[in-house]
Protein backbone atom coordinates (compact mmCIF):
# COMPACT_ATOMS: atom_id res chain seq x y z
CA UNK A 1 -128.82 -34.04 -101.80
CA UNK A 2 -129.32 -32.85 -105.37
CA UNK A 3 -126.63 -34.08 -108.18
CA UNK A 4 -124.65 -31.90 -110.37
CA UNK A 5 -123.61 -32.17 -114.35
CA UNK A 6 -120.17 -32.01 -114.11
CA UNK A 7 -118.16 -29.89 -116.52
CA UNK A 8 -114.93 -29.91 -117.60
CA UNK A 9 -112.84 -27.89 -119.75
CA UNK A 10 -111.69 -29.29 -123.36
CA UNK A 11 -108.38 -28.46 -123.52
CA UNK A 12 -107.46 -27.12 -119.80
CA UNK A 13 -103.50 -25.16 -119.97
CA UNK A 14 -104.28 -23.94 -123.60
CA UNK A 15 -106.46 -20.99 -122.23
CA UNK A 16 -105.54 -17.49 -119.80
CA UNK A 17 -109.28 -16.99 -119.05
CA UNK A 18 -112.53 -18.40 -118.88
CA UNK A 19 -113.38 -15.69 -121.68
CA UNK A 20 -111.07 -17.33 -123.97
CA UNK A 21 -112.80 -20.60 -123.25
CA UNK A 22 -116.05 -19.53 -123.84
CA UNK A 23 -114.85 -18.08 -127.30
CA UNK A 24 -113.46 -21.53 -128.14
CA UNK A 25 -116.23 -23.47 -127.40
CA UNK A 26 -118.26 -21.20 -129.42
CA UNK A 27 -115.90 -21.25 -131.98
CA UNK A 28 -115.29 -17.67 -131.80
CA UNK A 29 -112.34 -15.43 -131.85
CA UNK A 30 -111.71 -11.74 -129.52
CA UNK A 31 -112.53 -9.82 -133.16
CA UNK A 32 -116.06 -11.80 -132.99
CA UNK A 33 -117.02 -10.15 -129.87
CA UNK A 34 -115.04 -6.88 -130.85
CA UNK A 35 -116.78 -3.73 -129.39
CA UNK A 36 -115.73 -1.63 -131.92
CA UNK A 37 -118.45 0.41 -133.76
CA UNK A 38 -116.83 -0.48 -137.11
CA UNK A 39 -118.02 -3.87 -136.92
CA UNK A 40 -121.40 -2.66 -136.64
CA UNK A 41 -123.75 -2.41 -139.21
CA UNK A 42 -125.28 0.69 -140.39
CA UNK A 43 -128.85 1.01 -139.34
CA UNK A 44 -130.03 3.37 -142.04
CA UNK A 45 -129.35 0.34 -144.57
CA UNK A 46 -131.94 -1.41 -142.60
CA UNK A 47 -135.79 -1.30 -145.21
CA UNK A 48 -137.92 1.59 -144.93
CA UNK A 49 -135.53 3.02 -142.04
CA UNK A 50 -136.19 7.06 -143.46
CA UNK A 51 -139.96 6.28 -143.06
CA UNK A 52 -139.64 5.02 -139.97
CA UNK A 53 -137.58 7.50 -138.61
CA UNK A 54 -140.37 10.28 -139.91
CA UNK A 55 -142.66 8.45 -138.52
CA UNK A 56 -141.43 8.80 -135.20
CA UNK A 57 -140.12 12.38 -135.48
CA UNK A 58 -143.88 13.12 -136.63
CA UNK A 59 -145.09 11.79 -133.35
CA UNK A 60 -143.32 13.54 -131.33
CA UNK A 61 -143.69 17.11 -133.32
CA UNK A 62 -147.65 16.11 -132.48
CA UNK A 63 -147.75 14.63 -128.86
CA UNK A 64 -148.92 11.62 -130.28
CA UNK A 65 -147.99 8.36 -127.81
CA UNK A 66 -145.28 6.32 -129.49
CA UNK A 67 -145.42 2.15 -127.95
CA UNK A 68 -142.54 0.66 -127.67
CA UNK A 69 -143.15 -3.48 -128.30
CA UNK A 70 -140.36 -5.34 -126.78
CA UNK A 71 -139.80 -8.79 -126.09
CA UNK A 72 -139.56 -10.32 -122.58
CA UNK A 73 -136.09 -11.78 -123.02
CA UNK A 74 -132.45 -10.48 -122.14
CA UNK A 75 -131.88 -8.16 -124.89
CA UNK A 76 -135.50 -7.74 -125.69
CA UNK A 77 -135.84 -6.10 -121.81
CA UNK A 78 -132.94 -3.99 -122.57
CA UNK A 79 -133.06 -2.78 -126.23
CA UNK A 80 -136.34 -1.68 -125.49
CA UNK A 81 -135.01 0.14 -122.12
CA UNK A 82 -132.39 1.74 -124.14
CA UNK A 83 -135.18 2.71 -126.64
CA UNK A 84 -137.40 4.29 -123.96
CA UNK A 85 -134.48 6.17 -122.62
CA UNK A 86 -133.78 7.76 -125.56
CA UNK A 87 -137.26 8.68 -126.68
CA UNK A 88 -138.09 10.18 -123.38
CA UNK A 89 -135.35 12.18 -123.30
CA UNK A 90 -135.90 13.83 -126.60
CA UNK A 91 -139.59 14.50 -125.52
CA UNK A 92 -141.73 11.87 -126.95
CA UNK A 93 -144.79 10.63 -125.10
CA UNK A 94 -143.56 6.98 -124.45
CA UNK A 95 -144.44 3.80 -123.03
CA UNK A 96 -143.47 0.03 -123.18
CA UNK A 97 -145.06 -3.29 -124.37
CA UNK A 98 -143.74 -6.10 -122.87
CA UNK A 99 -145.31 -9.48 -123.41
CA UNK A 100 -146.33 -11.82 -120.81
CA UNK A 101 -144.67 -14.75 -121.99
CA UNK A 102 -147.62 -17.45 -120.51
CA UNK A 103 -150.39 -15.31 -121.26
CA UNK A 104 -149.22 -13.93 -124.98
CA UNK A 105 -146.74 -16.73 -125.90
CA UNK A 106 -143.87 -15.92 -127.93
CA UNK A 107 -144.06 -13.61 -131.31
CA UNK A 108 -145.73 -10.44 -132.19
């Protein structure tokens, strides 16, 4: 029979949830993880964002097929789901690019 790690809890009483234990072990507090959009940053700040975003708008305007490279992790799977989504939806001819993590490795 296979053998478990066994975990325990730091400071067990001090917490109402397993979320709040999480956050402590992480050091974290509820603002950290705070939904809000006004803890996000604004994207257009991001380098050569307007260029980008003609880019793209230029693509579609011509039919031209826009890739969509994600990564093969968690969020990489998803951001580039969201990404898709949206693309398609505004009428761009899309498609994804997921790596194969043992045949590509990891990195563009």
């Amino acid at each position: 029979m296979q053998r478990f790690a066994k975990w325990s809890v730091r400071h067990p009483g001090e917490y109402q949830s397993i979320v709040e234990v999480l956050l402590s072990n992480r050091s974290l507090t509820p603002e950290d993880i705070s939904n809000s959009p006004d803890v996000l940053q604004d994207p257009c700040g991001m380098q050569d964002m307007g260029t980008l975003t003609r880019r793209i708008l230029d693509a579609i305007e011509r039919n031209e097929r826009i890739v969509v490279f994600g990564d093969y992790d968690v969020d990489g799977v998803t951001s580039t789901a969201v990404l898709l989504d949206f693309l398609d939806k505004v009428g761009a001819d899309v498609m994804p690019l997921l790596p194969d993590r043992f045949r590509d490795g990891y990195g563009m």
